[in-house]
Protein backbone atom coordinates (compact mmCIF):
# COMPACT_ATOMS: atom_id res chain seq x y z
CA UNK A 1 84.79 63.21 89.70
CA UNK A 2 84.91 66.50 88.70
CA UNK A 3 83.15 67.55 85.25
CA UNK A 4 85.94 68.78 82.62
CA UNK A 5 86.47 72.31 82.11
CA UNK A 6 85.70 74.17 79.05
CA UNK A 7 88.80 75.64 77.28
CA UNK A 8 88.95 79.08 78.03
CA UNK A 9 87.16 78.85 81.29
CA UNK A 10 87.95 80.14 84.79
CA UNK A 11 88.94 78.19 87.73
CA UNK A 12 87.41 79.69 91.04
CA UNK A 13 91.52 79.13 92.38
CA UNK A 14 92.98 80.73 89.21
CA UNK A 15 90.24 83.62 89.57
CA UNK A 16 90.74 84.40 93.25
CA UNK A 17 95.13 84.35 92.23
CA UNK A 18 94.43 86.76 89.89
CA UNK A 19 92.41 88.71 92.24
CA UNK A 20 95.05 89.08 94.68
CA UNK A 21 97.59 89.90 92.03
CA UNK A 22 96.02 92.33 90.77
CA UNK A 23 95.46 94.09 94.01
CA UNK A 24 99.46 93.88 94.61
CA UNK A 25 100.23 95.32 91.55
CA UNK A 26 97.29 98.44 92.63
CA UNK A 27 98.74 98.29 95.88
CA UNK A 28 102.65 98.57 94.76
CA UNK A 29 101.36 101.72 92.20
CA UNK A 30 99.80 102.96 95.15
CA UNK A 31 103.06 103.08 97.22
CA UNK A 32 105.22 104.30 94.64
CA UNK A 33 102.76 107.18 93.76
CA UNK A 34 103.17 108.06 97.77
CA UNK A 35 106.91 107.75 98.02
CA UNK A 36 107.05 109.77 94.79
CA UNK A 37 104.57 112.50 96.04
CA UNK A 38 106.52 112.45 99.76
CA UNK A 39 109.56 114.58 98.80
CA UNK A 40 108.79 118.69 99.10
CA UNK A 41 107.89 119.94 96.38
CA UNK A 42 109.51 122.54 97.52
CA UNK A 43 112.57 121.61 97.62
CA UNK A 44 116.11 123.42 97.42
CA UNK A 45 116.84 124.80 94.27
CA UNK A 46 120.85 124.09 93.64
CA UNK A 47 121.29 127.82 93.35
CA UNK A 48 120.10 128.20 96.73
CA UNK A 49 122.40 125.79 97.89
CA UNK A 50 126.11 126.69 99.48
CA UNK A 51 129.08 124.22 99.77
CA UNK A 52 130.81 124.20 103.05
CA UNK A 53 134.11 125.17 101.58
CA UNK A 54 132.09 128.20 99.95
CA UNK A 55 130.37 129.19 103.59
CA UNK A 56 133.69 128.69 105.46
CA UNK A 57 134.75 131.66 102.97
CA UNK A 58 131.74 133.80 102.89
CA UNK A 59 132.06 133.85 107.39
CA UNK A 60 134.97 135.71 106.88
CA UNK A 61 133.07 138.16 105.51
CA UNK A 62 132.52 141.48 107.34
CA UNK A 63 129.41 143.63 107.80
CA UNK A 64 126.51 143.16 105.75
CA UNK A 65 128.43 140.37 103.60
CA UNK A 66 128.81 138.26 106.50
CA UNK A 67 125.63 135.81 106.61
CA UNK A 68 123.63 134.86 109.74
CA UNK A 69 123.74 131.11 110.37
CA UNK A 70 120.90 129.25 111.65
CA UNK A 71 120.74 125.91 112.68
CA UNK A 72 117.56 124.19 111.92
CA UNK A 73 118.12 120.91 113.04
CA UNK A 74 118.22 118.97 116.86
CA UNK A 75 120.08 120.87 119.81
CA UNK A 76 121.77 117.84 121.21
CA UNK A 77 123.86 117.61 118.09
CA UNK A 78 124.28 121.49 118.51
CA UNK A 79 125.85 120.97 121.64
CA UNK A 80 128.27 118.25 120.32
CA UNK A 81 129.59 119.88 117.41
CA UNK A 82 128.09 123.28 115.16
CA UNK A 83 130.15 126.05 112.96
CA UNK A 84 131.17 128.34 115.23
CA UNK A 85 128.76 131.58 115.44
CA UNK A 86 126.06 129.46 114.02
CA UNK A 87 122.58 130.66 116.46
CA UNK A 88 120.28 127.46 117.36
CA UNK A 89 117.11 127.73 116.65
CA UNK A 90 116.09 123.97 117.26
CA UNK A 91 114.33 121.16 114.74
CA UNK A 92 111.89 123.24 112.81
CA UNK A 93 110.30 119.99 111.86
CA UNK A 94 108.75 120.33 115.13
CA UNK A 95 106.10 123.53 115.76
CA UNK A 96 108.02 125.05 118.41
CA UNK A 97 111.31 124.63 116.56
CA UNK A 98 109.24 126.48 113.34
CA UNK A 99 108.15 129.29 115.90
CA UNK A 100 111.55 130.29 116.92
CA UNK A 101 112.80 130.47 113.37
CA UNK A 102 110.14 133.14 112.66
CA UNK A 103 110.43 135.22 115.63
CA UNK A 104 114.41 135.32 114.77
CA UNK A 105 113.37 135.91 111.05
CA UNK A 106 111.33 138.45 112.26
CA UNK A 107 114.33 140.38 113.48
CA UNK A 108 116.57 140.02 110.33
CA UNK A 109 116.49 142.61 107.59
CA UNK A 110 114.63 140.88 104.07
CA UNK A 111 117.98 141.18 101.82
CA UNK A 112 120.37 140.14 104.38
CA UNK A 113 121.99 136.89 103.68
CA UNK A 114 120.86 134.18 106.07
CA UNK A 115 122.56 130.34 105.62
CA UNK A 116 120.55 127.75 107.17
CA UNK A 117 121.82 124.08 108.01
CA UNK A 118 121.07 121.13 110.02
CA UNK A 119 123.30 118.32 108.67
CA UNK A 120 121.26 115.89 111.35
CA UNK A 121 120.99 112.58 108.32
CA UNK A 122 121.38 112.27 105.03
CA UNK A 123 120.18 115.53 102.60
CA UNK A 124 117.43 113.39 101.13
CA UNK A 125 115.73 112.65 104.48
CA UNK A 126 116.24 116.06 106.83
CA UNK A 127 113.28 116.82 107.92
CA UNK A 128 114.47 120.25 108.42
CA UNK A 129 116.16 122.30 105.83
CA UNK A 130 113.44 122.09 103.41
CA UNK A 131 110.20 123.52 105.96
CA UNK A 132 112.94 126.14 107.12
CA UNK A 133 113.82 127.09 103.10
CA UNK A 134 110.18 127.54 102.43
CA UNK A 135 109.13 129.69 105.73
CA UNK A 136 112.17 131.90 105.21
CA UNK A 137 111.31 131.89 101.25
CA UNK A 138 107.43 132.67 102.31
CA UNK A 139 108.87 135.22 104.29
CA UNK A 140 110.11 137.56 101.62
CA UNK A 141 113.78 136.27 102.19
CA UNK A 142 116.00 137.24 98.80
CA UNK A 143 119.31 135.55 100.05
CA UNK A 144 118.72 132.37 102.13
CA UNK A 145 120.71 129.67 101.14
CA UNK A 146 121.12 126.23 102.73
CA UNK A 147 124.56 124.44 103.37
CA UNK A 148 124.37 121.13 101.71
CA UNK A 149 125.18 118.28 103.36
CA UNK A 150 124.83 115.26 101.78
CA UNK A 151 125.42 112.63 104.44
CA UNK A 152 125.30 114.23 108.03
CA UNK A 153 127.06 117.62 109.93
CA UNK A 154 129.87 115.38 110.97
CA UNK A 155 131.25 113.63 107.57
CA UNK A 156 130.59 116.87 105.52
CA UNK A 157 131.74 119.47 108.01
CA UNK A 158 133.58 117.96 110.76
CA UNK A 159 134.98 115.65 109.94
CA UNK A 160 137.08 117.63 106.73
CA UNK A 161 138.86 119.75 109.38
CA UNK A 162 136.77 122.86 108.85
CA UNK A 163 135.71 125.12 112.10
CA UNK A 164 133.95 123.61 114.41
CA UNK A 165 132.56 124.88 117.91
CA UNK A 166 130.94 122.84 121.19
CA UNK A 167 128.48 123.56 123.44
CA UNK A 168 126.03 126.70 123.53
């Protein structure tokens, strides 16, 4: 028979649960610390941001008002659907993707105004548009703005009937 246990005492059972609840709770505060610190902290600023309504206006533009378009973002949804004149330079989330964009930066005058988009998932998971903002940003680039898209190329662009070209 087992002796009786003083009020206020321990269990080795009740010990070891709270062990391993406590490390869930460290381990949870642990994840949510990551997921928190995951998102760029460089992120978009909403003034650098351009509706596609807005960029369907500003292509018809001419001259120096007329932006360059770059698409950041994976060529085989290039080649299914992109806004016409748009130049691919590939998923800069990948190093030779982030190459090209900086030897076409490198040809691009500083104040021009350069749109960049990708529109490959959601806004809150490309992992495109923001390493593209900041290179261009980092490169002395006054008017770079990125095309939101808040769920993908297709249901923001597409999809709303606004120009759209195929292929190369």
């Amino acid at each position: 028979m087992a002796a009786p246990m003083k009020p206020g005492s321990i269990t080795p059972r009740t010990l070891i649960l709270r062990l391993l609840l406590l490390s869930a709770v460290i381990a949870a505060v642990a994840f949510a610390s990551a997921q928190a610190t995951a998102k760029p902290a460089d992120d978009v600023p909403s003034a650098s941001q351009i509706q596609p309504g807005d960029l369907v206006q500003a292509m018809k533009a001419t001259g120096a008002q007329k932006p360059v378009v770059l698409y950041v973002g994976p060529k085989a949804f290039f080649l299914q659907a992109h806004i016409p004149g748009a130049e691919n330079i590939g998923p800069v989330a990948k190093p030779e993707g982030m190459e090209k964009l900086r030897a076409r930066a490198a040809s691009l005058p500083k104040d021009g105004s350069v749109v960049i988009y990708c529109g490959c998932c959601p806004w809150d998971h490309c992992p495109n548009i923001r390493p593209a903002f900041a290179e261009l940003k980092k490169a002395g680039f006054a008017k770079v703005r990125v095309l939101y898209l808040a769920t993908s190329f297709g249901a923001d662009w597409a999809d709303k009937g606004l120009p759209v070209a195929k292929g190369e």
